[in-house]
C-alpha atoms as a PDB file:
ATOM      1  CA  UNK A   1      86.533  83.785  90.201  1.00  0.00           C
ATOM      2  CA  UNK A   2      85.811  82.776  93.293  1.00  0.00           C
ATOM      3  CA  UNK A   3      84.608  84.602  96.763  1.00  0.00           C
ATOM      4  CA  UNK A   4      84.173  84.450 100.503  1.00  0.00           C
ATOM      5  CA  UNK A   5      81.655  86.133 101.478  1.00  0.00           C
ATOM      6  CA  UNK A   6      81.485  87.138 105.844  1.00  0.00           C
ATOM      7  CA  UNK A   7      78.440  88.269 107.705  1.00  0.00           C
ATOM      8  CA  UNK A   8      78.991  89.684 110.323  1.00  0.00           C
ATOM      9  CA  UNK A   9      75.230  90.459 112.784  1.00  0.00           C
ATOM     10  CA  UNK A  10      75.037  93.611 114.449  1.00  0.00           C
ATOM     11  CA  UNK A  11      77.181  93.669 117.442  1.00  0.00           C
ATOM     12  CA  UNK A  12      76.445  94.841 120.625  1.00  0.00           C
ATOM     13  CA  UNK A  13      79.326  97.636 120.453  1.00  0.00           C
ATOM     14  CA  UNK A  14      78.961  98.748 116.970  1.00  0.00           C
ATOM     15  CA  UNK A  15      81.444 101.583 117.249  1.00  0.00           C
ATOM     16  CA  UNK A  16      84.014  99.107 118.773  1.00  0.00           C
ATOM     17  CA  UNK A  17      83.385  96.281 116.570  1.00  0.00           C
ATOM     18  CA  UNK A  18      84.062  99.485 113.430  1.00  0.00           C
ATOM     19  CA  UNK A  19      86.852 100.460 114.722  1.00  0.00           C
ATOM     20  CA  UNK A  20      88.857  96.648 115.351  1.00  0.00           C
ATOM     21  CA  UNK A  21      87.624  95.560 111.784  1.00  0.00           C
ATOM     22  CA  UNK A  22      89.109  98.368 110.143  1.00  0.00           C
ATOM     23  CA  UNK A  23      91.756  99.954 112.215  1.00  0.00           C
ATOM     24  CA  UNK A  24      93.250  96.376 112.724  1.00  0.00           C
ATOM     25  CA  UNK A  25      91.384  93.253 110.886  1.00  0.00           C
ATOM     26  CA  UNK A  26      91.249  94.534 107.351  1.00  0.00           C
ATOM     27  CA  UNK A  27      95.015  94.896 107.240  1.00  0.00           C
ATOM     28  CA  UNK A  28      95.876  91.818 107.939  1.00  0.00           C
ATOM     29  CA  UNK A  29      93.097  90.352 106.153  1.00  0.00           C
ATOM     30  CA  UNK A  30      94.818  92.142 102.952  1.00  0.00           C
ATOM     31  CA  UNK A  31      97.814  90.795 103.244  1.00  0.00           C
ATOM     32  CA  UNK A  32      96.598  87.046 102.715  1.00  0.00           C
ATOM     33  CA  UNK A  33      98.120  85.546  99.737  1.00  0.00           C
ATOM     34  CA  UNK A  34      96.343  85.416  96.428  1.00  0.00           C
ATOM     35  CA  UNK A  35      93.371  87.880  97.737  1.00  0.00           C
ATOM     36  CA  UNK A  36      92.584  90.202  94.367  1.00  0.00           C
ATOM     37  CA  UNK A  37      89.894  92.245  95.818  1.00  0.00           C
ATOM     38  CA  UNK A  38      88.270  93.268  98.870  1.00  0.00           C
ATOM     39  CA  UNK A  39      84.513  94.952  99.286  1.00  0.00           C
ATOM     40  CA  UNK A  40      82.827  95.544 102.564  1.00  0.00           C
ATOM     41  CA  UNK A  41      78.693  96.867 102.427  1.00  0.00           C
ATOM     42  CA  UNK A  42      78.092  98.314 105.730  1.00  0.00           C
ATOM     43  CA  UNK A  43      74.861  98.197 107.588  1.00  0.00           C
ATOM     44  CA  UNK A  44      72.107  98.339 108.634  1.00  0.00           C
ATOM     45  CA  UNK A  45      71.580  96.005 106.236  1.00  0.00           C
ATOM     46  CA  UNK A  46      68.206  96.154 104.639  1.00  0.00           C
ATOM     47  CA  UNK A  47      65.861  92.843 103.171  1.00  0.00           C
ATOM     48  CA  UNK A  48      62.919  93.724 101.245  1.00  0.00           C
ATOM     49  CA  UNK A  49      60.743  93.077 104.740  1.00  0.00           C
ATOM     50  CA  UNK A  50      62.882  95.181 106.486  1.00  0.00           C
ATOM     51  CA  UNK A  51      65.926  94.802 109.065  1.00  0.00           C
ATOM     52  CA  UNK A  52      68.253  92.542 109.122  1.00  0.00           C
ATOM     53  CA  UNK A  53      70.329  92.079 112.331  1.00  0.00           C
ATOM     54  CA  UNK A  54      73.219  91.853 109.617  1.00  0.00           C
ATOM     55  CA  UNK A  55      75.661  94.970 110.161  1.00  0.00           C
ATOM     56  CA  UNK A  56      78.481  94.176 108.080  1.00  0.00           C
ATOM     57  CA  UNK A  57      78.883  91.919 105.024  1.00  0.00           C
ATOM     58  CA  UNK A  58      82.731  91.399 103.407  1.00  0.00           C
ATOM     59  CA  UNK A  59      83.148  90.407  99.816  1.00  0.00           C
ATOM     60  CA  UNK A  60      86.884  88.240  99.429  1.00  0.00           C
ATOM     61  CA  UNK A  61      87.768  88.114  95.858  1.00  0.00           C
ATOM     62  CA  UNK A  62      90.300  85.474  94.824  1.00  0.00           C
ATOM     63  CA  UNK A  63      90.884  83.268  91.611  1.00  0.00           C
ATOM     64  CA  UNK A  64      89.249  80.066  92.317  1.00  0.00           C
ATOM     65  CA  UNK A  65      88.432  77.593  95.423  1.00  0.00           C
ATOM     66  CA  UNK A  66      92.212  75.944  95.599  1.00  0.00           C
ATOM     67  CA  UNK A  67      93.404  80.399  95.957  1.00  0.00           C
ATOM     68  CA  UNK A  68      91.023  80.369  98.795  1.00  0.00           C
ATOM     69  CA  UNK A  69      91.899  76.937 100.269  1.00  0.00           C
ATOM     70  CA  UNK A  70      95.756  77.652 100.020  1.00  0.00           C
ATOM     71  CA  UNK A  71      95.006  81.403 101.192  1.00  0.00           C
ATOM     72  CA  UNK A  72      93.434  80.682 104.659  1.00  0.00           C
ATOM     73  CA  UNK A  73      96.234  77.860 105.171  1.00  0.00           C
ATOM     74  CA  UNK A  74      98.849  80.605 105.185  1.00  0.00           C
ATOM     75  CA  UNK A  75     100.041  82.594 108.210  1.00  0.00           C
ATOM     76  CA  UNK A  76      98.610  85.404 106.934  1.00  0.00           C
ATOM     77  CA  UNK A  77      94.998  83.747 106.397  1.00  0.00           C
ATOM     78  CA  UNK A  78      95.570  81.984 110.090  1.00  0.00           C
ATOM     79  CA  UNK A  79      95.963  84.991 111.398  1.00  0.00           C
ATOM     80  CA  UNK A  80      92.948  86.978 109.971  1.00  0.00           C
ATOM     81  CA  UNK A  81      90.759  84.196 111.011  1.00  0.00           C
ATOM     82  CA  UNK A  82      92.247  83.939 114.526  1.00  0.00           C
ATOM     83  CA  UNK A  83      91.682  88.020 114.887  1.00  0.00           C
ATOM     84  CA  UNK A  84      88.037  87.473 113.719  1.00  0.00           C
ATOM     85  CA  UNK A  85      87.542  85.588 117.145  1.00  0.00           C
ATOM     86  CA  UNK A  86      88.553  88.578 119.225  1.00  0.00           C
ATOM     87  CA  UNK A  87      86.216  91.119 117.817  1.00  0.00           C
ATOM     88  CA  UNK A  88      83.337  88.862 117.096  1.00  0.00           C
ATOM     89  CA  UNK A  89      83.924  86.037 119.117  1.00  0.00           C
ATOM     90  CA  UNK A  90      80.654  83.864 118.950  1.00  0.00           C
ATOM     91  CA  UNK A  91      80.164  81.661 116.268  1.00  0.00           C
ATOM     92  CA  UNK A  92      76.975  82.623 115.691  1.00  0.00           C
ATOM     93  CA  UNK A  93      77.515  86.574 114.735  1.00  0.00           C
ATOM     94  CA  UNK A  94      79.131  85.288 111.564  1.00  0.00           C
ATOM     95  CA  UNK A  95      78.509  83.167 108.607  1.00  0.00           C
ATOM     96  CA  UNK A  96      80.742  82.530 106.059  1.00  0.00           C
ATOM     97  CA  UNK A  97      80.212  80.994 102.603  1.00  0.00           C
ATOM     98  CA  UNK A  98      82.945  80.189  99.830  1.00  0.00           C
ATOM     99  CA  UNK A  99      81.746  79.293  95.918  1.00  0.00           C
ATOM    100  CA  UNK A 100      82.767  79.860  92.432  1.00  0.00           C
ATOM    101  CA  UNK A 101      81.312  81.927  90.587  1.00  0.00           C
ATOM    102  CA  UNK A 102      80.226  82.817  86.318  1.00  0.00           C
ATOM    103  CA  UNK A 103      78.514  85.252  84.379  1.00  0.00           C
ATOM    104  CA  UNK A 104      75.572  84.002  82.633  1.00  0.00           C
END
């Protein structure tokens, strides 16, 4: 299995950042090909030393890294990641990170 995992930092308009990402990004986000689940924890997002900054975090399941590669070169994955630019438009509100992952 492998995942994408999105952080997104607390915006400035929480309410209107809420209400883009799911009235209008997480549908198109699910219909990107090859995507087997999708989990979103919602902030505030706690460490054990306290706050964050991080208000949402999205959890992209898919089968492996060449699902994910082949996903995002879609139309459907282009346009998921263009959308991301409208509500969260500064490359430094959001990290991403793709990897494989095991049990152990």
């Amino acid at each position: 299995m492998a995942r994408m995992i999105v952080i997104y930092k607390t915006p400035k308009d929480a309410a209107a950042f809420d209400k883009h990402y799911f009235e209008t990004h997480v549908p198109i986000a699910k219909k990107i090909p090859g995507l087997r689940k999708y989990e979103v924890s919602q902030g505030p997002i706690a460490t054990p030393s306290g706050a964050s900054g991080v208000h949402l975090v999205a959890m992209l399941h898919f089968d492996d890294m060449a699902a994910i590669q082949k996903a995002f070169a879609s139309a459907e994955g282009q346009a998921a990641a263009a959308d991301v630019r409208i509500f969260a438009p500064n490359d430094g509100d959001v990290q991403m990170f793709l990897f494989d992952s095991r049990e152990v």
